[in-house]
Protein backbone atom coordinates (compact mmCIF):
# COMPACT_ATOMS: atom_id res chain seq x y z
CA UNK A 1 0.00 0.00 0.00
CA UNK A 2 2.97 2.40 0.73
CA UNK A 3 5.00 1.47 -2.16
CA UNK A 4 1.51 2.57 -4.30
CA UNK A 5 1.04 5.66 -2.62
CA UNK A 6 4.62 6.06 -3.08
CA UNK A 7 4.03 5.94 -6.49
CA UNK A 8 1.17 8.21 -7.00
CA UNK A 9 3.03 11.03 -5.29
CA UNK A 10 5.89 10.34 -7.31
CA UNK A 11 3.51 10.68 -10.46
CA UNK A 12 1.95 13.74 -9.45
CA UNK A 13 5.32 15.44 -9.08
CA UNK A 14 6.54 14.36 -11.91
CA UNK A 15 3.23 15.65 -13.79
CA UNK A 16 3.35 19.18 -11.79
CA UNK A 17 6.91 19.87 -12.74
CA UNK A 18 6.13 18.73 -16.69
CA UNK A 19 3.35 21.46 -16.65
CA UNK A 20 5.48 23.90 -14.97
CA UNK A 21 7.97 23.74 -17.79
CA UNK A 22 5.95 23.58 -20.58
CA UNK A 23 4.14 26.75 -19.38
CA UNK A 24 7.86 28.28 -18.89
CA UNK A 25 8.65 27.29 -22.17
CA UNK A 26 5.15 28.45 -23.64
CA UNK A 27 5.89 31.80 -22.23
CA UNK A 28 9.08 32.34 -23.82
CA UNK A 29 8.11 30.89 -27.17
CA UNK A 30 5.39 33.48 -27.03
CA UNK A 31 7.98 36.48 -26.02
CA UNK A 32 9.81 35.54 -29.14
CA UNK A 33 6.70 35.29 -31.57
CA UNK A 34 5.62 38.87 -30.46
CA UNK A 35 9.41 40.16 -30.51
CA UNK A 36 9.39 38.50 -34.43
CA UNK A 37 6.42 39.87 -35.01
CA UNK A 38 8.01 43.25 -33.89
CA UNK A 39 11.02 43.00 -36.26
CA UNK A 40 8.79 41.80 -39.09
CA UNK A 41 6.92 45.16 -38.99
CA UNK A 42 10.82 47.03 -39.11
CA UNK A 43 11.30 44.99 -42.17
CA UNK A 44 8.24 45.98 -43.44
CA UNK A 45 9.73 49.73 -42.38
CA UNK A 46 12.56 48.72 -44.64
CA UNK A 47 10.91 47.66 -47.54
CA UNK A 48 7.83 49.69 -48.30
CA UNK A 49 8.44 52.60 -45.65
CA UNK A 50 6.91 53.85 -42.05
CA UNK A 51 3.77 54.70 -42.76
CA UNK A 52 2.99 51.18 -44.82
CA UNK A 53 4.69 49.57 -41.68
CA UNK A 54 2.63 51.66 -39.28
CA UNK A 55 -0.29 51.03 -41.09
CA UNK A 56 -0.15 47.36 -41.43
CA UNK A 57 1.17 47.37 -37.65
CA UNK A 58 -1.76 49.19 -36.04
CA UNK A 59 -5.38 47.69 -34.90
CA UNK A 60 -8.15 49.93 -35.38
CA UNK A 61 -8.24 50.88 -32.17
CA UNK A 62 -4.60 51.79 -32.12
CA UNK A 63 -3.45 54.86 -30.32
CA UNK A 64 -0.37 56.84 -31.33
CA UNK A 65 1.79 58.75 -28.66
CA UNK A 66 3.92 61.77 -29.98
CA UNK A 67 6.39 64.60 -28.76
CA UNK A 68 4.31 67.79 -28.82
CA UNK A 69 0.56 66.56 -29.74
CA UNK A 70 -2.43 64.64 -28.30
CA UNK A 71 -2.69 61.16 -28.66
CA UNK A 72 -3.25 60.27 -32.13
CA UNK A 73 -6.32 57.11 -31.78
CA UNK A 74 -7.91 55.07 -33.98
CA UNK A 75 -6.68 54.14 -37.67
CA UNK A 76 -7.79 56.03 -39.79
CA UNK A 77 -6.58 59.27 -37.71
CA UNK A 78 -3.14 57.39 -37.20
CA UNK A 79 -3.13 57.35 -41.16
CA UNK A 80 -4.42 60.92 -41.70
CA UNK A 81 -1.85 61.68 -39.51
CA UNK A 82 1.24 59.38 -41.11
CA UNK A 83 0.15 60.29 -44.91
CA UNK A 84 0.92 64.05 -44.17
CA UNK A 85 4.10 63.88 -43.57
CA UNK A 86 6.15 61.90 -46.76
CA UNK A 87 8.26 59.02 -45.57
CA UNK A 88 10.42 58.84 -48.55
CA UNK A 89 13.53 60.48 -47.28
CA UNK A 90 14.60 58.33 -44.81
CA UNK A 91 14.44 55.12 -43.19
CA UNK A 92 13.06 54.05 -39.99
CA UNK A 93 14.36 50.71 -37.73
CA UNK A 94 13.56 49.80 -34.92
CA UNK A 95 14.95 46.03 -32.74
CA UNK A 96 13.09 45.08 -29.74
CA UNK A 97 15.06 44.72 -26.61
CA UNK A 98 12.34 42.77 -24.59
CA UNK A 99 8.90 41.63 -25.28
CA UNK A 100 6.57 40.03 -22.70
CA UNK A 101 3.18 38.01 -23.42
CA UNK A 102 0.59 37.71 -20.59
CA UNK A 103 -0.39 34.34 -19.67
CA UNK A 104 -3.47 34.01 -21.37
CA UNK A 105 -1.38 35.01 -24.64
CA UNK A 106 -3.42 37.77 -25.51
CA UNK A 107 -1.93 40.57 -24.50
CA UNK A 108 2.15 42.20 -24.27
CA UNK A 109 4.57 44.52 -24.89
CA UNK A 110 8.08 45.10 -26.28
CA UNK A 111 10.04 47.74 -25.94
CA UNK A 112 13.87 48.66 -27.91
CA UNK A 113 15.82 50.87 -29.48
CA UNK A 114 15.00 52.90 -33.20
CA UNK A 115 17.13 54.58 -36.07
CA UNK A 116 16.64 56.94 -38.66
CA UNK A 117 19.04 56.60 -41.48
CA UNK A 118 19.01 59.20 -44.17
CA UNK A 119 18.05 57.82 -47.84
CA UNK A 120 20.49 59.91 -49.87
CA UNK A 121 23.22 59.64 -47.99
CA UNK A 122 22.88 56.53 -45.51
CA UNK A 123 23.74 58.29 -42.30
CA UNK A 124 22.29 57.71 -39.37
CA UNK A 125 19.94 61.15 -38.47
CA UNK A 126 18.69 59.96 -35.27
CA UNK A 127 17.80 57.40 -32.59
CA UNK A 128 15.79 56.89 -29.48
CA UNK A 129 13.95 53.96 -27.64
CA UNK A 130 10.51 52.97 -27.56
CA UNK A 131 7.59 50.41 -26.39
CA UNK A 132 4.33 49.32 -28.21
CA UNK A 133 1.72 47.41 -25.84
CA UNK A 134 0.16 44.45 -28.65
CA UNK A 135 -3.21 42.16 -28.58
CA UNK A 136 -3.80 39.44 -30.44
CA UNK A 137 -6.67 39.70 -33.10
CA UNK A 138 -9.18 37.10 -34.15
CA UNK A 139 -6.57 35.99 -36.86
CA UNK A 140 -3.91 35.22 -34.09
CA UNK A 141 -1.75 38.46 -36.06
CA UNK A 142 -0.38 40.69 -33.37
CA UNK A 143 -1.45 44.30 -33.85
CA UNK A 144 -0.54 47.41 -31.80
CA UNK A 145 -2.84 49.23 -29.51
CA UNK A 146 0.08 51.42 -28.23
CA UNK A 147 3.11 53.21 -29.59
CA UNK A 148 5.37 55.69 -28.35
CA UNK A 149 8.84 56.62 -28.27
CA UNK A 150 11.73 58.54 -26.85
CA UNK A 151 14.27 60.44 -29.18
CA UNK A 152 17.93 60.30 -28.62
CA UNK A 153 19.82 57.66 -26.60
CA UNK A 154 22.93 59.94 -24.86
């Protein structure tokens, strides 16, 4: 009777500590999707420009932070906003330093560091950090709700 009771407990720890690392490990595979999905949209920045990346990067009920206006929110005022102002001398990167997924994998954030490289030239014409707070949609594609950022790193 010992020896099976024995064994029980032993199974049940066993089975505890399996589900304790596969959540572990389910937690940082979903950190890395949402930082991927983070760099994907700066490779997006690459290709077809900021305001294509913003654009495809926002949800509809996006909101917009910025140095010296109101929250921008909502798409189409984040693009009203982003096709006023031409995109097409310079190039915007950005590489997420962290990102964080809550546990029921809905919500998280990352956060990192951007550049702004000239066109012409290919100089670097700025920097800064920033974070963007993500949700999941329907599809399972991870979409902004929040973005803001810091110029200059010194």
């Amino acid at each position: 009777m010992k020896t099976n009771a024995s064994k029980t407990i032993c199974g049940l720890l066993v089975l505890v500590s399996l589900t304790i690392i596969s959540c572990k490990n389910t937690a940082a595979k979903d950190s890395e999707t949402l930082a991927n999905a983070d760099r994907y949209y700066s490779s997006l920045s690459i290709k077809e420009g900021r305001n294509a990346a913003f654009l495809a990067m926002f949800d509809s009920a996006g909101v917009m932070l910025g140095s010296n206006r109101p929250p921008v929110e909502g798409y189409k005022a984040i693009s009203k906003l982003l096709m006023s102002h031409s995109d097409s001398t310079y190039t915007l990167t950005w590489e997420p330093m962290f990102a964080k997924v809550s546990k029921s994998g809905e919500l998280g954030y990352t956060y990192g560091t951007y550049k702004l490289t000239d066109r012409a030239s290919g100089k670097q014409t700025g920097d800064g950090t920033y974070t963007t707070v993500w949700h999941k949609n329907a599809n399972g594609e991870w979409k902004a709700m929040l973005d803001t950022g810091n110029e200059g790193l010194k």
